[in-house]
N, C-alpha and C. Protein backbone atom coordinates (compact mmCIF):
# COMPACT_ATOMS: atom_id res chain seq x y z
N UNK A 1 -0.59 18.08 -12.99
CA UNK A 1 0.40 17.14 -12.49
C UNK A 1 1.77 17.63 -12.97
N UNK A 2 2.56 17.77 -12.06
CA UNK A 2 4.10 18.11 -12.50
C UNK A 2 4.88 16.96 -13.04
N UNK A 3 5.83 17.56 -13.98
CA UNK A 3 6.90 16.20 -14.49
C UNK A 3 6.90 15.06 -13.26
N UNK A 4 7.72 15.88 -12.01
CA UNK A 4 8.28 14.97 -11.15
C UNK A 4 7.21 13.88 -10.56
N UNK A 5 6.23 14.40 -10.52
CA UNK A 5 4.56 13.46 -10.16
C UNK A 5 4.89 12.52 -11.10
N UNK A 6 4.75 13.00 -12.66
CA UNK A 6 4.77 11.72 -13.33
C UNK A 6 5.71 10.85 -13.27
N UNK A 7 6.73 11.27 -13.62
CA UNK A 7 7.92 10.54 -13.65
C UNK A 7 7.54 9.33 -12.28
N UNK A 8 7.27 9.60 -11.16
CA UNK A 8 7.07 8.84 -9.89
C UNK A 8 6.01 7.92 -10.13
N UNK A 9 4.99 8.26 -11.05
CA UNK A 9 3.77 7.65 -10.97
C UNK A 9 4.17 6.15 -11.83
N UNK A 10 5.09 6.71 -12.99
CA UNK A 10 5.30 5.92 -13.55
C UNK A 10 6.33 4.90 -13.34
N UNK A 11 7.03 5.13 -12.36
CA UNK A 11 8.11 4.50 -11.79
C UNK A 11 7.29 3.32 -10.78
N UNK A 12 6.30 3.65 -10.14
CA UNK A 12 5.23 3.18 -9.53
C UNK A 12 4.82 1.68 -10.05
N UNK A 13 4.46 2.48 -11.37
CA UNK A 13 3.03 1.57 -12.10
C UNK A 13 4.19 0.43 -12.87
N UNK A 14 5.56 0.71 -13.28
CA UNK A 14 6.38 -0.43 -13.27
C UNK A 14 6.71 -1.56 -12.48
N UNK A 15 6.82 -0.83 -11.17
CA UNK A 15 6.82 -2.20 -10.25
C UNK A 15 5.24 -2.77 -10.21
N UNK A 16 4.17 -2.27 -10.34
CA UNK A 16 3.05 -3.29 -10.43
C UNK A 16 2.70 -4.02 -11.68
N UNK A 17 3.47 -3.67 -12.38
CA UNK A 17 3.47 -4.11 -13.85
C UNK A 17 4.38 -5.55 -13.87
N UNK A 18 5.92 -5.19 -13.08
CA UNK A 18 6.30 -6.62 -12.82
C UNK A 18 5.75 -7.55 -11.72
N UNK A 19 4.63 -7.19 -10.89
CA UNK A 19 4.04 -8.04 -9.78
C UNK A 19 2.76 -8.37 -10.75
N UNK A 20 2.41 -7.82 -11.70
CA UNK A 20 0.80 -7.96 -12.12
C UNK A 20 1.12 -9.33 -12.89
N UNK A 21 2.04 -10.39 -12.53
CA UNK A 21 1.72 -11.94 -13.60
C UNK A 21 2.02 -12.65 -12.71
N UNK A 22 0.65 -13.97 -12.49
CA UNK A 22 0.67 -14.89 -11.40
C UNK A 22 2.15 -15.43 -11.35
N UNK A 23 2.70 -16.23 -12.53
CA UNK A 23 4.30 -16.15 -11.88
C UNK A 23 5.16 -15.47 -11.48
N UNK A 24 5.28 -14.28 -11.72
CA UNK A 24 5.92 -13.06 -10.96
C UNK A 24 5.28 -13.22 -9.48
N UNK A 25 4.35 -13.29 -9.09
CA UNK A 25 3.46 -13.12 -8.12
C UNK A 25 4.14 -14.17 -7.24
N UNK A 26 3.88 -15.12 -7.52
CA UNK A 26 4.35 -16.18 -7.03
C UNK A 26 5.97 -16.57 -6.20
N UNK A 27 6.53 -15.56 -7.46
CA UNK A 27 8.09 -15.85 -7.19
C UNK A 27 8.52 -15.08 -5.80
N UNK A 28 7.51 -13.91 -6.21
CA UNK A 28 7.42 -13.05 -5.12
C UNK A 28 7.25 -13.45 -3.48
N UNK A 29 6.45 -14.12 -3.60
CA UNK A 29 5.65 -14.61 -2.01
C UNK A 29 6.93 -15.84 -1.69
N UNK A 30 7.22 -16.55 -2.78
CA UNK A 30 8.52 -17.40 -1.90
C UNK A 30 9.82 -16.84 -1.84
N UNK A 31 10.03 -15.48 -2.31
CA UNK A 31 11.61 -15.54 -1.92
C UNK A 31 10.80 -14.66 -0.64
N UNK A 32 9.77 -14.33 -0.62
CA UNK A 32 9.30 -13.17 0.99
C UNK A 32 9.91 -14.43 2.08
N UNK A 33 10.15 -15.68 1.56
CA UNK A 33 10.64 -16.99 2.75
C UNK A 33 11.57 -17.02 2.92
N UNK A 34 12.81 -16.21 2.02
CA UNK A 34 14.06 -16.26 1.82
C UNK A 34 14.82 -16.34 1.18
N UNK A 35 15.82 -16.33 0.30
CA UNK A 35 16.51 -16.81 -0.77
C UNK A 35 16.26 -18.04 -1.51
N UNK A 36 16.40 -17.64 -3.13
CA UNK A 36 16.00 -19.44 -3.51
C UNK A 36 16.84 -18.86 -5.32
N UNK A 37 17.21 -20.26 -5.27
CA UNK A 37 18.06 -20.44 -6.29
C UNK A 37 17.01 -20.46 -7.94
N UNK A 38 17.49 -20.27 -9.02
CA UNK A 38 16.42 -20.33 -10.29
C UNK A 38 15.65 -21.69 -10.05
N UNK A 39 17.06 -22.53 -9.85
CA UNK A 39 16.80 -23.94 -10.32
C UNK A 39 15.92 -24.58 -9.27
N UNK A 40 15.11 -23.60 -7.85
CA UNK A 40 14.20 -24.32 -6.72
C UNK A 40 12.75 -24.15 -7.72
N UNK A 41 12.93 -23.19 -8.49
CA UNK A 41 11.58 -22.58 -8.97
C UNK A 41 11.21 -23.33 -10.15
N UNK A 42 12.03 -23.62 -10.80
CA UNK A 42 11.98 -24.37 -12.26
C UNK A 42 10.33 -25.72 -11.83
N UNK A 43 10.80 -26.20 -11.08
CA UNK A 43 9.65 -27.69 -10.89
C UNK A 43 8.60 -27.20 -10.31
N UNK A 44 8.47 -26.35 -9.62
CA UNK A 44 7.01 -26.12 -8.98
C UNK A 44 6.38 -25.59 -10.11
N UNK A 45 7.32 -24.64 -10.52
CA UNK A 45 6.33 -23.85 -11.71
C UNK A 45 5.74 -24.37 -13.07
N UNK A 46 6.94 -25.62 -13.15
CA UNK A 46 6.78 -26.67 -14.09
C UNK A 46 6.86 -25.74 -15.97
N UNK A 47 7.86 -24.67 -15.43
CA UNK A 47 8.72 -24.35 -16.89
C UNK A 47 9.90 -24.35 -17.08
N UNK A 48 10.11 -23.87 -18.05
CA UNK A 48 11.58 -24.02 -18.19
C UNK A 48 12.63 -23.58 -17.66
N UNK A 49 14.05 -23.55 -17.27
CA UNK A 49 15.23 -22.42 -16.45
C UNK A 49 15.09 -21.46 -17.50
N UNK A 50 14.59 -21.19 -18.97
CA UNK A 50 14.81 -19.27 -18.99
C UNK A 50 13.75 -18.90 -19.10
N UNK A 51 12.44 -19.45 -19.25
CA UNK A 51 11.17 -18.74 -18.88
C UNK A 51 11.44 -18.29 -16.97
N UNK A 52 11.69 -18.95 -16.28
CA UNK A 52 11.75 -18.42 -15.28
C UNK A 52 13.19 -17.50 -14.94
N UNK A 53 14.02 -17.49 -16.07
CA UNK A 53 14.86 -16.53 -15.74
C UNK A 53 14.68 -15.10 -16.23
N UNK A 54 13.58 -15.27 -17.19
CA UNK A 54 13.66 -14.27 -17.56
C UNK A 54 12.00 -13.34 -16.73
N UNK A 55 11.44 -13.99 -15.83
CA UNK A 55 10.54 -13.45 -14.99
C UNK A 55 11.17 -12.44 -14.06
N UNK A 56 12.59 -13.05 -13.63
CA UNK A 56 12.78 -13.10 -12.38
C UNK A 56 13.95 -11.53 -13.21
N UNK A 57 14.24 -11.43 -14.44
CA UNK A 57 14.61 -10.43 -15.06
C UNK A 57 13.70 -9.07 -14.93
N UNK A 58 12.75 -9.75 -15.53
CA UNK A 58 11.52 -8.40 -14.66
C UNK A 58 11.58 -7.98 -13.69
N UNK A 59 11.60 -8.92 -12.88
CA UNK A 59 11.40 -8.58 -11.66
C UNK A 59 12.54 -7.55 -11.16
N UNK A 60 13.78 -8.06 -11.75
CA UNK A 60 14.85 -7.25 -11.05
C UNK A 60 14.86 -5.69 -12.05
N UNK A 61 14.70 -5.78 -13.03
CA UNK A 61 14.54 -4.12 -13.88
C UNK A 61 13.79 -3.39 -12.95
N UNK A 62 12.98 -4.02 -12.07
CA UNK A 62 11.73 -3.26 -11.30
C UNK A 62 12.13 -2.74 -10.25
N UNK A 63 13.34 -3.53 -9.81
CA UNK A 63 14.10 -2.97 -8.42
C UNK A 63 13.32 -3.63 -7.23
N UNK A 64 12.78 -5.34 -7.70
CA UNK A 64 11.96 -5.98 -6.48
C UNK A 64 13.13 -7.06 -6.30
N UNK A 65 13.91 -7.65 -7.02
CA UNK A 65 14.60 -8.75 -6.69
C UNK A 65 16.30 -8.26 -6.78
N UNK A 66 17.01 -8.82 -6.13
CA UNK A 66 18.63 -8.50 -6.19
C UNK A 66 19.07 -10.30 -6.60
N UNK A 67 19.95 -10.43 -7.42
CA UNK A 67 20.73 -11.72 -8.01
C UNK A 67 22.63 -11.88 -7.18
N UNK A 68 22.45 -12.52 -7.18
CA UNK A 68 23.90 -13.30 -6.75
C UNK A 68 24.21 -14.51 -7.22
N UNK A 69 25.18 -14.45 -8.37
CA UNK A 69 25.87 -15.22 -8.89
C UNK A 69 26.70 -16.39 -8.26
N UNK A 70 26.61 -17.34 -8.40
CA UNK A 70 27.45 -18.16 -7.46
C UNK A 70 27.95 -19.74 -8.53
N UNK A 71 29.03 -19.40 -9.05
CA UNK A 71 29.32 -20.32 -9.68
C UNK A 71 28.32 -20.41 -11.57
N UNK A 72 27.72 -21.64 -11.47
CA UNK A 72 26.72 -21.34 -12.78
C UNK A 72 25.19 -21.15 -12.22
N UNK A 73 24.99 -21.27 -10.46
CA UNK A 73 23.89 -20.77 -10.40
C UNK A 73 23.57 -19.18 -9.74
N UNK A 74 22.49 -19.14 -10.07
CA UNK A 74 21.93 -17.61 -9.63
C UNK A 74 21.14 -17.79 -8.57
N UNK A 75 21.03 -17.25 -7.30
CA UNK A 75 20.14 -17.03 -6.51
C UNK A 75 19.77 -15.84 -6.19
N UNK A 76 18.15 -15.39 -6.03
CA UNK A 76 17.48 -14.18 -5.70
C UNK A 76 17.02 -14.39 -4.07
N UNK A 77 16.83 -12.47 -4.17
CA UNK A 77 16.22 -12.16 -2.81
C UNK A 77 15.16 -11.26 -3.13
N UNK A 78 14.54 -11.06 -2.30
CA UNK A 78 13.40 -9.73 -2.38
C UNK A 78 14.15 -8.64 -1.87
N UNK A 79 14.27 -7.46 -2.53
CA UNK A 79 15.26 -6.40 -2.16
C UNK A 79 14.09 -5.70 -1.02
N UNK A 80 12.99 -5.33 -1.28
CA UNK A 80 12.16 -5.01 -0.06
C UNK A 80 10.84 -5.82 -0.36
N UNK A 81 11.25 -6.57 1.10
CA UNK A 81 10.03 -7.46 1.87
C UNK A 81 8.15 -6.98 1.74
N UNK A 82 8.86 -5.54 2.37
CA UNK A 82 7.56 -4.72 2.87
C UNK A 82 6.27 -5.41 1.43
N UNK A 83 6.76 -5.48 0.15
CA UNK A 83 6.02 -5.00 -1.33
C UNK A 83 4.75 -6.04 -0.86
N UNK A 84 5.07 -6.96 -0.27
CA UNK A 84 3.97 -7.88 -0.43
C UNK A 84 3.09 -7.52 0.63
N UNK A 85 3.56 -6.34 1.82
CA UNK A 85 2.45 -5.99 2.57
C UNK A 85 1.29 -5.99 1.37
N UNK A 86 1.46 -5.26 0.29
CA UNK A 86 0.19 -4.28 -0.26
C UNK A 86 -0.59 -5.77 -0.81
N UNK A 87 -0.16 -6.63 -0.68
CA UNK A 87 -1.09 -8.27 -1.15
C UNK A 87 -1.87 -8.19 -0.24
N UNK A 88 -1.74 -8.05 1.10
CA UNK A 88 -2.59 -7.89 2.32
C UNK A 88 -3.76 -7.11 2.01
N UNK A 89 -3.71 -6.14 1.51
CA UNK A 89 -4.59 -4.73 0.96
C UNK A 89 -5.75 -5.42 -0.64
N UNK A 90 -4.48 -6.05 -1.38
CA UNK A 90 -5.39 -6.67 -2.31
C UNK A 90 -6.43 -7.58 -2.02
N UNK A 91 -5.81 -8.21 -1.10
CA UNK A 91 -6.97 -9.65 -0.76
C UNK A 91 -8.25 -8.74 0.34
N UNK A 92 -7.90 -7.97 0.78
CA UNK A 92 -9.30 -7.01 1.30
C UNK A 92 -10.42 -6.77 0.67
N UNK A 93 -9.63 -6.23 -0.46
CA UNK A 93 -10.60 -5.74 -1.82
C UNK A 93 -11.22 -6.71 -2.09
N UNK A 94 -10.66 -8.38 -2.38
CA UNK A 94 -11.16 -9.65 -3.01
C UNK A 94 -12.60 -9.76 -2.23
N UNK A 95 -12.02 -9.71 -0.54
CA UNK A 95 -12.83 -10.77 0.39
C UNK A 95 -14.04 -9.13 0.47
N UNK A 96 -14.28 -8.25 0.22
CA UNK A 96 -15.15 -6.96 0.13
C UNK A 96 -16.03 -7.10 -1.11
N UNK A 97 -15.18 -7.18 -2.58
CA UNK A 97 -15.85 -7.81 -3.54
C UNK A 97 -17.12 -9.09 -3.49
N UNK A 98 -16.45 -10.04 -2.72
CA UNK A 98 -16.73 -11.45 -2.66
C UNK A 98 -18.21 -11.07 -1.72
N UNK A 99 -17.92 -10.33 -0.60
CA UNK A 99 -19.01 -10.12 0.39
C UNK A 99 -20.42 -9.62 -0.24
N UNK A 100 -19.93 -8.25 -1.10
CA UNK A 100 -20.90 -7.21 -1.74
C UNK A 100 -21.85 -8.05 -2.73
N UNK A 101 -20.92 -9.16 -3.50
CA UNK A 101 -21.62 -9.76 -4.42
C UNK A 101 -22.38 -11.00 -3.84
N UNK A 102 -22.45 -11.76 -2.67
CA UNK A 102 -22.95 -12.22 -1.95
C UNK A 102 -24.27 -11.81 -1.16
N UNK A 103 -24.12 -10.38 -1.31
CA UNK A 103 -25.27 -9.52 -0.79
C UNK A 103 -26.33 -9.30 -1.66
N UNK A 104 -25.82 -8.57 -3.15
CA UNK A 104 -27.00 -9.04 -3.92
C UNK A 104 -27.20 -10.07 -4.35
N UNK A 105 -26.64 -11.25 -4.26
CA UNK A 105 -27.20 -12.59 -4.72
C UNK A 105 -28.03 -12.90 -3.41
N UNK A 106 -28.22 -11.89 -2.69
CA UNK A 106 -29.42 -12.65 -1.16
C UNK A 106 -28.65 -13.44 -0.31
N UNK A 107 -27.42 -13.75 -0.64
CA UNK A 107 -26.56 -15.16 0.56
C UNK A 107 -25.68 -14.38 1.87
């Protein structure tokens, strides 16, 4: 493997590193709806404004979310949409898993 392989691989395995936590995950699939302010996320998620600010910090070191300041609030976007295609790909694996193990249980 050459430097430049790694270097990429690892640039890679960062952005799944900030998608790999159900709240990251999460934050993910609703801004894929559009823009949303810290303070939309705070109650669903039912934590605090810097536990979820500092998710959404991950998220952006990763190069998945862009911030815009607006006064004292912050609102995010998904810088590329596409990321959550590969959720499509994950849940394959689930519903393949789910099948295979259904098969040897006889159902």
């Amino acid at each position: 493997m050459t430097e430049s392989e790694k270097k990429l691989l690892e640039a890679k395995t960062q952005v799944l590193k900030a998608l790999a936590h159900p709240v990251r995950l999460w934050m993910a699939e609703q801004l894929a709806e559009g823009e949303k302010c810290v303070c939309e996320m705070v109650e669903p998620l039912g934590l605090d404004f810097s536990t979820v600010s500092k998710h959404l910090s991950v998220m952006k070191q990763a190069g998945i979310v862009a911030d815009d300041k607006r006064g004292k609030q912050v609102f995010y976007t998904l810088k590329v949409p596409c990321i959550l295609n590969f959720m499509g790909c994950v849940e394959a694996v689930l519903e393949n898993s789910a099948k295979e193990q259904a098969c040897l249980l006889g159902k």
